[in-house]
Protein backbone atom coordinates (compact mmCIF):
# COMPACT_ATOMS: atom_id res chain seq x y z
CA UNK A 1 194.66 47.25 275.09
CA UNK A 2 196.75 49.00 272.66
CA UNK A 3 193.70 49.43 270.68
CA UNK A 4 192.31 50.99 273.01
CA UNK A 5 194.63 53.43 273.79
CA UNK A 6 195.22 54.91 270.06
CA UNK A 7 191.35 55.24 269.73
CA UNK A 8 191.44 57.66 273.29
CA UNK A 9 194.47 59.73 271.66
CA UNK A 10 192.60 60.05 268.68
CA UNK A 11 189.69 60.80 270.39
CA UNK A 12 191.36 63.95 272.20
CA UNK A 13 193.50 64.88 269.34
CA UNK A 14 190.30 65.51 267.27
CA UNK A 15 188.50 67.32 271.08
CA UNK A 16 191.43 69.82 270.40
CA UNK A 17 191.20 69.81 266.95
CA UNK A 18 187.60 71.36 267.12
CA UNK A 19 188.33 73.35 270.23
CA UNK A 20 191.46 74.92 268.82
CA UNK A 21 189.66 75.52 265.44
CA UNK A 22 186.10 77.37 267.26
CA UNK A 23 187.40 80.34 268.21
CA UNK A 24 188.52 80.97 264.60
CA UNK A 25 185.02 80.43 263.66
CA UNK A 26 183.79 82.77 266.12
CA UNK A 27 186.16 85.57 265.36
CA UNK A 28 186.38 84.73 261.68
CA UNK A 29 186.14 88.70 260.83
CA UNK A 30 188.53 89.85 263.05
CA UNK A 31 192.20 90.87 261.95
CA UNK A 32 194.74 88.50 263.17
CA UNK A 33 197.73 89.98 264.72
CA UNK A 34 199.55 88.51 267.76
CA UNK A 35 197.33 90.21 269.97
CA UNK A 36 194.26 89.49 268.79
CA UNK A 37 195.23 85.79 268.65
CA UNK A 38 196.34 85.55 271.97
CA UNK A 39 193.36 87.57 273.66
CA UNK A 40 190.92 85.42 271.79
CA UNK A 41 192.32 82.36 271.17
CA UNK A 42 194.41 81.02 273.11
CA UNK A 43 193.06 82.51 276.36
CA UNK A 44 189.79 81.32 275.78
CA UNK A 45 191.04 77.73 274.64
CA UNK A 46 193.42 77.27 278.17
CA UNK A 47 190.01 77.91 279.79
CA UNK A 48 188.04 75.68 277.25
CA UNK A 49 190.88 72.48 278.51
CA UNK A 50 190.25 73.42 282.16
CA UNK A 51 186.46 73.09 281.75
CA UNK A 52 186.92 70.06 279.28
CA UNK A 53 189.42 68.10 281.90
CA UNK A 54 187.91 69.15 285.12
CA UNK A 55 185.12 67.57 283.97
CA UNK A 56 186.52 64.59 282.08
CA UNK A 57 188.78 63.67 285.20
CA UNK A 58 186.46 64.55 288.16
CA UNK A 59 183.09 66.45 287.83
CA UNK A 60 181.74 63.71 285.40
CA UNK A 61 182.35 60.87 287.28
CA UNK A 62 181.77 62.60 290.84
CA UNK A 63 178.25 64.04 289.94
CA UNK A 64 176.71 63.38 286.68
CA UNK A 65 177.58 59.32 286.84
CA UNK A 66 176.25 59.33 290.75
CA UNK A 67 172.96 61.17 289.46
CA UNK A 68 173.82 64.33 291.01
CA UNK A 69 172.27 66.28 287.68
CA UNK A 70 171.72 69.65 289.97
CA UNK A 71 175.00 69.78 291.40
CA UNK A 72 176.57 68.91 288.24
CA UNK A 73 175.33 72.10 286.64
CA UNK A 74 175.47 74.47 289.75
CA UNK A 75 179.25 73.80 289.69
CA UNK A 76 179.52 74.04 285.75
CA UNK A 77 178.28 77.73 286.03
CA UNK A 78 180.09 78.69 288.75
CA UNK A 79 183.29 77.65 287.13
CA UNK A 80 182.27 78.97 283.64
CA UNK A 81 181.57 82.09 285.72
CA UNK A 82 184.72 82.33 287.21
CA UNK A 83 186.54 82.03 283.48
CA UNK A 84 184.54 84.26 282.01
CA UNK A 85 185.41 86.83 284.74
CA UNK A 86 188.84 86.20 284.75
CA UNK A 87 188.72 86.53 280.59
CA UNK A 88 187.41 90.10 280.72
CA UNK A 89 189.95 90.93 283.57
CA UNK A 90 192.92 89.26 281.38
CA UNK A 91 191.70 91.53 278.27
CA UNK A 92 191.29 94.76 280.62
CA UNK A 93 194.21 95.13 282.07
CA UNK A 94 196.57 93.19 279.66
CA UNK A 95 195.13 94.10 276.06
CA UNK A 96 193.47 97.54 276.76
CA UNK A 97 194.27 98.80 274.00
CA UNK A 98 192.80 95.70 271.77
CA UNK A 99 189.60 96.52 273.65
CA UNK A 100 189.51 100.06 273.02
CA UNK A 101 189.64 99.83 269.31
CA UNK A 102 187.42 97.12 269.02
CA UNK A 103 185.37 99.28 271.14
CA UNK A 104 185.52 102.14 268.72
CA UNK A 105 185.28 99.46 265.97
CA UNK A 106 181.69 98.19 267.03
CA UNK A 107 180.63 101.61 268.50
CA UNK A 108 180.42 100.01 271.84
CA UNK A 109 179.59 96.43 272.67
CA UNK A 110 176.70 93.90 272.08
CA UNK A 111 173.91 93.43 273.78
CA UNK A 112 175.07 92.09 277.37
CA UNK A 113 172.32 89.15 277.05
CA UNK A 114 173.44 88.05 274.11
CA UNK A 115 177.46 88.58 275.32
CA UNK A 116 176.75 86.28 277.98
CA UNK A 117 174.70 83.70 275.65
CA UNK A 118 177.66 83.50 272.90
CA UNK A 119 180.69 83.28 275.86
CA UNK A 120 178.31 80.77 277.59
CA UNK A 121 177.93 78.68 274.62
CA UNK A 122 181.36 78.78 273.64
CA UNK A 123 182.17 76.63 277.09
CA UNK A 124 179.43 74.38 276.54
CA UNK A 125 181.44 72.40 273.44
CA UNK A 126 184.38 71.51 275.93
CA UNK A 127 181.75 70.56 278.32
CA UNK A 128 179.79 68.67 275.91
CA UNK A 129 182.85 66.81 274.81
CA UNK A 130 183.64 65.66 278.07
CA UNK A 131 180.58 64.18 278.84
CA UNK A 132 179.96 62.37 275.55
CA UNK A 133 184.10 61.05 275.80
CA UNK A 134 183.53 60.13 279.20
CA UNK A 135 180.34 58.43 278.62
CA UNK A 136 181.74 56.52 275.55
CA UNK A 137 184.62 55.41 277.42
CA UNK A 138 182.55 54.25 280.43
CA UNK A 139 180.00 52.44 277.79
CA UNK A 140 183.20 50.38 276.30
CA UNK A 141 184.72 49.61 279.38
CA UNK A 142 181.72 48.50 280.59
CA UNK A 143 181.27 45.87 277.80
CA UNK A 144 184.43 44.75 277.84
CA UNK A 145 184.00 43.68 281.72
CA UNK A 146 180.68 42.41 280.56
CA UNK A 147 182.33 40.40 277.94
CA UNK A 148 185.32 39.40 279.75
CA UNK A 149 182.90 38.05 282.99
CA UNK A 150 180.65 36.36 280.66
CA UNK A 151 183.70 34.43 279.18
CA UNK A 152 185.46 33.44 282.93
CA UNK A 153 182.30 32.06 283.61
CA UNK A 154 182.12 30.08 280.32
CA UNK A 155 185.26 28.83 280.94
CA UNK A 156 184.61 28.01 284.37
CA UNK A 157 180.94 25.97 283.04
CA UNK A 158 183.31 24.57 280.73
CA UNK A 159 186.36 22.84 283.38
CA UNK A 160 183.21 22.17 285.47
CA UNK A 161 181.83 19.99 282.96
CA UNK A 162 185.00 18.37 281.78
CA UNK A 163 185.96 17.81 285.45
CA UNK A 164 182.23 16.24 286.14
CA UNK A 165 183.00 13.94 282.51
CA UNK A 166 186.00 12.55 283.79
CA UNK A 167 185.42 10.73 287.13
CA UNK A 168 181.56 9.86 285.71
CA UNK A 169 183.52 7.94 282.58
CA UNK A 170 185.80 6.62 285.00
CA UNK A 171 183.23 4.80 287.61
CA UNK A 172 181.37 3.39 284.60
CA UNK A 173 184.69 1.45 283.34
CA UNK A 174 185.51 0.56 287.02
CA UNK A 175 181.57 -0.93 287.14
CA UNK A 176 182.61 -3.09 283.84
CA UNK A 177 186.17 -4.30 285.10
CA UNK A 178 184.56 -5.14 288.50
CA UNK A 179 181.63 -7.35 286.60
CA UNK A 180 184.79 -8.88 285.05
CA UNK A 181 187.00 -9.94 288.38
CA UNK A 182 184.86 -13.24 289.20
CA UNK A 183 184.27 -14.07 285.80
CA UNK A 184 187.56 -13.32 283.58
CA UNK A 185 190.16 -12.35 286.59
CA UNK A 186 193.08 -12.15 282.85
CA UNK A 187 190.30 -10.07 281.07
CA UNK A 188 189.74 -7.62 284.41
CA UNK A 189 193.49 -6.96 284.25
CA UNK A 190 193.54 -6.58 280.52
CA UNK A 191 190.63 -4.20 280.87
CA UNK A 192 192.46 -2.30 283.57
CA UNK A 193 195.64 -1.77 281.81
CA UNK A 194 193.54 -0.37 279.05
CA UNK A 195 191.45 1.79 281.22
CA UNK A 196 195.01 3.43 281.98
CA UNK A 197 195.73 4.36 278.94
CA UNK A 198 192.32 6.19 278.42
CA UNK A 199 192.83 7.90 281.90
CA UNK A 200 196.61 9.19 280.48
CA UNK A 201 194.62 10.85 277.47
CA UNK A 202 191.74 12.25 279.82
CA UNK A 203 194.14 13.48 282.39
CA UNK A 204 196.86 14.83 280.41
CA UNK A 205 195.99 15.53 277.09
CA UNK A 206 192.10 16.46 277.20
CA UNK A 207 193.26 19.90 278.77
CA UNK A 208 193.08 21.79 275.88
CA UNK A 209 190.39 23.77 274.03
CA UNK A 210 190.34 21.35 271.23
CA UNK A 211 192.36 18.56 269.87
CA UNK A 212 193.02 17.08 266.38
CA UNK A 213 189.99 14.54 265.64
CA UNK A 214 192.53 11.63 265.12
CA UNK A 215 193.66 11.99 268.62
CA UNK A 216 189.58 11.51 269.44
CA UNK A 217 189.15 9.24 266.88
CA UNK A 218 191.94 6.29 268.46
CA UNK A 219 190.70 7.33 272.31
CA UNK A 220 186.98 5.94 270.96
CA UNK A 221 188.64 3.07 268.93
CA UNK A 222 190.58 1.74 272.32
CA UNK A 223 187.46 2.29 274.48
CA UNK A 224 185.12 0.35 272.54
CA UNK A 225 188.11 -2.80 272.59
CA UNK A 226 187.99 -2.06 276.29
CA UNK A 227 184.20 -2.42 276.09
CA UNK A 228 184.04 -5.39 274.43
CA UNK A 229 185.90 -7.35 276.44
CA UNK A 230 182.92 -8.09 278.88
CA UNK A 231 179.94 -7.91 276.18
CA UNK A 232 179.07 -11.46 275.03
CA UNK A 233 178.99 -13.27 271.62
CA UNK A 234 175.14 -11.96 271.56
CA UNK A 235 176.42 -8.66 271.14
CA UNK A 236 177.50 -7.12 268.04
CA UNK A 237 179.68 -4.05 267.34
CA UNK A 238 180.07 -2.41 264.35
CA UNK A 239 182.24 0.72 264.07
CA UNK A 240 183.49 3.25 261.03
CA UNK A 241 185.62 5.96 261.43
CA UNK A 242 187.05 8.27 258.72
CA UNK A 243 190.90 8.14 258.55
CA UNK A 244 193.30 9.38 260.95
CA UNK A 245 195.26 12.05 258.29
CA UNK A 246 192.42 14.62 258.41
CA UNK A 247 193.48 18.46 260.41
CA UNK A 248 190.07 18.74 261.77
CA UNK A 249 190.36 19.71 265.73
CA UNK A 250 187.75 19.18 267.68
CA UNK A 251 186.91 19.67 271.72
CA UNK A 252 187.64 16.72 273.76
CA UNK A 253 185.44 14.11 274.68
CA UNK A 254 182.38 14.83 273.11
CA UNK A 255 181.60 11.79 271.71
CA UNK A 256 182.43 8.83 274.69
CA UNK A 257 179.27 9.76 276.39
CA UNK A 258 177.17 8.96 273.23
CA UNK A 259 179.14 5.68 273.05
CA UNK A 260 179.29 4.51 276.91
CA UNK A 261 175.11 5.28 276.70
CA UNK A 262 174.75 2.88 273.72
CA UNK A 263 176.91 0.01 275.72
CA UNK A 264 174.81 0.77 278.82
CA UNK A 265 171.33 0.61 277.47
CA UNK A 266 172.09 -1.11 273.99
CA UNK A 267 173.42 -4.28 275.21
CA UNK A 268 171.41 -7.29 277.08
CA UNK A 269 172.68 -10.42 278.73
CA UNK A 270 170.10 -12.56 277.18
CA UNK A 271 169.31 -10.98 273.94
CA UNK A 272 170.81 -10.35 270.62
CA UNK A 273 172.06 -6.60 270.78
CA UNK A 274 173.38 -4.44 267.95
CA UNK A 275 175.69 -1.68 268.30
CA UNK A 276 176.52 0.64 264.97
CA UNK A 277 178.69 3.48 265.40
CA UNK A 278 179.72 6.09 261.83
CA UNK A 279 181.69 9.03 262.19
CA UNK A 280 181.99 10.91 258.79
CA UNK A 281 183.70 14.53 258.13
CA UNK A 282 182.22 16.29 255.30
CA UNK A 283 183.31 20.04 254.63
CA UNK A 284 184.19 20.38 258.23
CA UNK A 285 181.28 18.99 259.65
CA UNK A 286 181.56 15.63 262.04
CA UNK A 287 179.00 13.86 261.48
CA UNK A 288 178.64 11.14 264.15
CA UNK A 289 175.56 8.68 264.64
CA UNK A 290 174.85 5.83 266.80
CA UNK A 291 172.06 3.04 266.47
CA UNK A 292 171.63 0.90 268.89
CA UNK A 293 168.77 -1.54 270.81
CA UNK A 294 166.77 0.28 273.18
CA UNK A 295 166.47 -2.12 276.63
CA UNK A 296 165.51 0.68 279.57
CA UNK A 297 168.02 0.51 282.46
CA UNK A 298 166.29 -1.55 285.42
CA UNK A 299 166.11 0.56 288.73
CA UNK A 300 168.23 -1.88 290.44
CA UNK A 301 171.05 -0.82 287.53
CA UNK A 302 173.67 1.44 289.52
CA UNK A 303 175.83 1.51 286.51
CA UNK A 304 175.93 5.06 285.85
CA UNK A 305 173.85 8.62 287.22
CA UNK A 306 172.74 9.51 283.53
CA UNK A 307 174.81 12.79 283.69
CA UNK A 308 176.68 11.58 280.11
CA UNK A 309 174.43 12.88 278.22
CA UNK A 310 173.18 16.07 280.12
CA UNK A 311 176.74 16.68 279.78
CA UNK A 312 176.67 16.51 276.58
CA UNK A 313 173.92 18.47 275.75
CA UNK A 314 175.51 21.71 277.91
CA UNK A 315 178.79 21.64 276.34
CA UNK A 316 177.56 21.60 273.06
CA UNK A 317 175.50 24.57 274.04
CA UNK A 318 178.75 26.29 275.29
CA UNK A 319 181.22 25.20 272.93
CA UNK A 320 179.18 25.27 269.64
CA UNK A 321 176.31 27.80 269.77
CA UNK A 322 174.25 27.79 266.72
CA UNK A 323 177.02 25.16 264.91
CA UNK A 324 175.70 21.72 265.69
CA UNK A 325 172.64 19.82 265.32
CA UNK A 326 171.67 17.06 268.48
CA UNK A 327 169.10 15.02 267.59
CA UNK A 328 168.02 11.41 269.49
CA UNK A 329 165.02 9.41 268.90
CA UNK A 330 163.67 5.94 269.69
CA UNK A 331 162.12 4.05 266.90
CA UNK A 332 161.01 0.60 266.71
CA UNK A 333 162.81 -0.87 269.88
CA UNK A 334 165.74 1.22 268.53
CA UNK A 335 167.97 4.16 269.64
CA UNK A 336 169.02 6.43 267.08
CA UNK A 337 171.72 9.76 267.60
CA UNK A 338 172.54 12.20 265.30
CA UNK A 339 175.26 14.78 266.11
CA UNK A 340 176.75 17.14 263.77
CA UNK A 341 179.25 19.62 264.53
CA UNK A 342 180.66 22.70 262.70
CA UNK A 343 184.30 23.10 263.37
């Protein structure tokens, strides 16, 4: 904002500089005593700020902006008219006698065409000024609402999706405590004091544009114990983070719906399953890949709506345009995910 406002007093200071400075171009023959000055300059330039902020302050906006093109120069003429009138009346009555000898000077005046083109012309700067000033100001302004609307809405996206994450993770571990009560009533209320940890960190600490990866890092490391509490001996998990001292921050939650979709389609009750998750950093990159077995969800499974990684996908759209890489493929009875980010 304060920007803003020393670029529009530097914008007018260098309007008057040229205004105050044209009438010394125009007159650049003359001799210069007070007279003179006052009859040509500075009369002229109090009409040259009337035309400049009549139209800067109301005719610009209240006719040329609204289309109003014919209007806009009917009342331009009249008022450049009207100054022009009132000019040669000021130099009649009050400098006569600066007339007279520039009369006798020139051996009577110019050509009244070209009088009126010159004194027309000289009006059409200020006016000229206005409107580009006006339209420059009304271009920036315009972006910046632009700008400012595009990013309220990307924020909005943003809560939207984090808000959508939240409840979706939360059902899911609910779904694996409650396959737990019948079977392992100690392990259900192990699981659910370790669900309530993870909800702490999503509720009160996920509310923040981004958060150091370590923080990330030990939220994955005590879902996946919560996780394997109700996966059987047939299952194996095998995890590698990088260590905990590194200042990489990173938005929240970006990585449990990559990890929840490799527990909910890489793991089967009667087969041997395989689970490996890496996380690497490497010049500021995270590079995080899963591999796990590949059993397709039965349409009986109401274990989750698939919105994880849709999720996903859209955040990392919003969050990190043109700065990660997404990539998942099935190969061989085999899930693979590759996700790098650029922090």
């Amino acid at each position: 904002m304060q920007k803003n406002k020393y670029i529009v007093i530097f914008s007018h200071a260098l309007v008057w500089l040229v205004l105050f400075s044209m009438p010394y171009f125009l007159s650049y023959q003359q001799e210069r005593d007070i007279n003179r000055i006052i009859a040509h300059f500075w009369i002229p330039l109090v009409f040259y700020a009337m035309i400049f902020y009549l139209n800067f302050f109301y005719f610009v906006d209240k006719f040329l902006f609204t289309k109003k093109m014919v209007q806009f120069i009917i009342i331009n003429v009249f008022f450049i008219a009207i100054f022009l009138a009132l000019k040669e009346l000021i130099e009649a009555n009050l400098f006569k006698e600066l007339v007279d000898n520039d009369l006798r000077r020139e051996n009577g005046k110019p050509p009244f065409e070209m009088f009126i083109y010159m004194q027309m012309l000289s009006y059409f700067a200020p006016l000229l000024f206005s409107i580009a000033l006006k339209t420059t100001k009304r271009l920036v302004t315009t972006e910046a609402e632009r700008k400012e609307a595009t990013n309220i809405k990307l924020q909005s996206e943003i809560q939207h999706l984090r808000y959508q994450l939240q409840p979706h993770f939360f059902f899911n571990s609910l779904n694996n405590i409650y396959s737990l009560v019948d079977v392992s009533p100690e392990q259900a209320k192990s699981t659910i004091h370790s669900l309530s940890k993870l909800m702490r960190y999503l509720l009160y600490e996920t509310n923040i544009e981004k958060v150091p990866l370590s923080k990330e890092i030990d939220f994955m490391k005590k879902y996946l114990e919560l996780m394997k509490l109700r996966i059987s001996d047939k299952t194996q998990v095998i995890s590698t983070f990088p260590s905990e001292g590194n200042s990489i921050k990173i938005t929240p939650l970006l990585f449990i719906s990559l990890i929840e979709n490799a527990f909910k389609h890489g793991v089967s009750a009667n087969k041997e399953s395989e689970i490996y998750i890496d996380m690497s950093v490497k010049e500021h990159v995270v590079i995080f890949k899963i591999v796990n077995n590949n059993y397709p969800k039965q349409i009986s499974d109401k274990s989750g709506s698939g919105i994880g990684l849709q999720n996903l996908k859209k955040r990392l759209e919003l969050l990190y345009p043109n700065k990660h890489v997404f990539k998942t493929e099935v190969v061989n009875g085999r899930f693979f995910v590759d996700l790098q980010i650029e922090t």
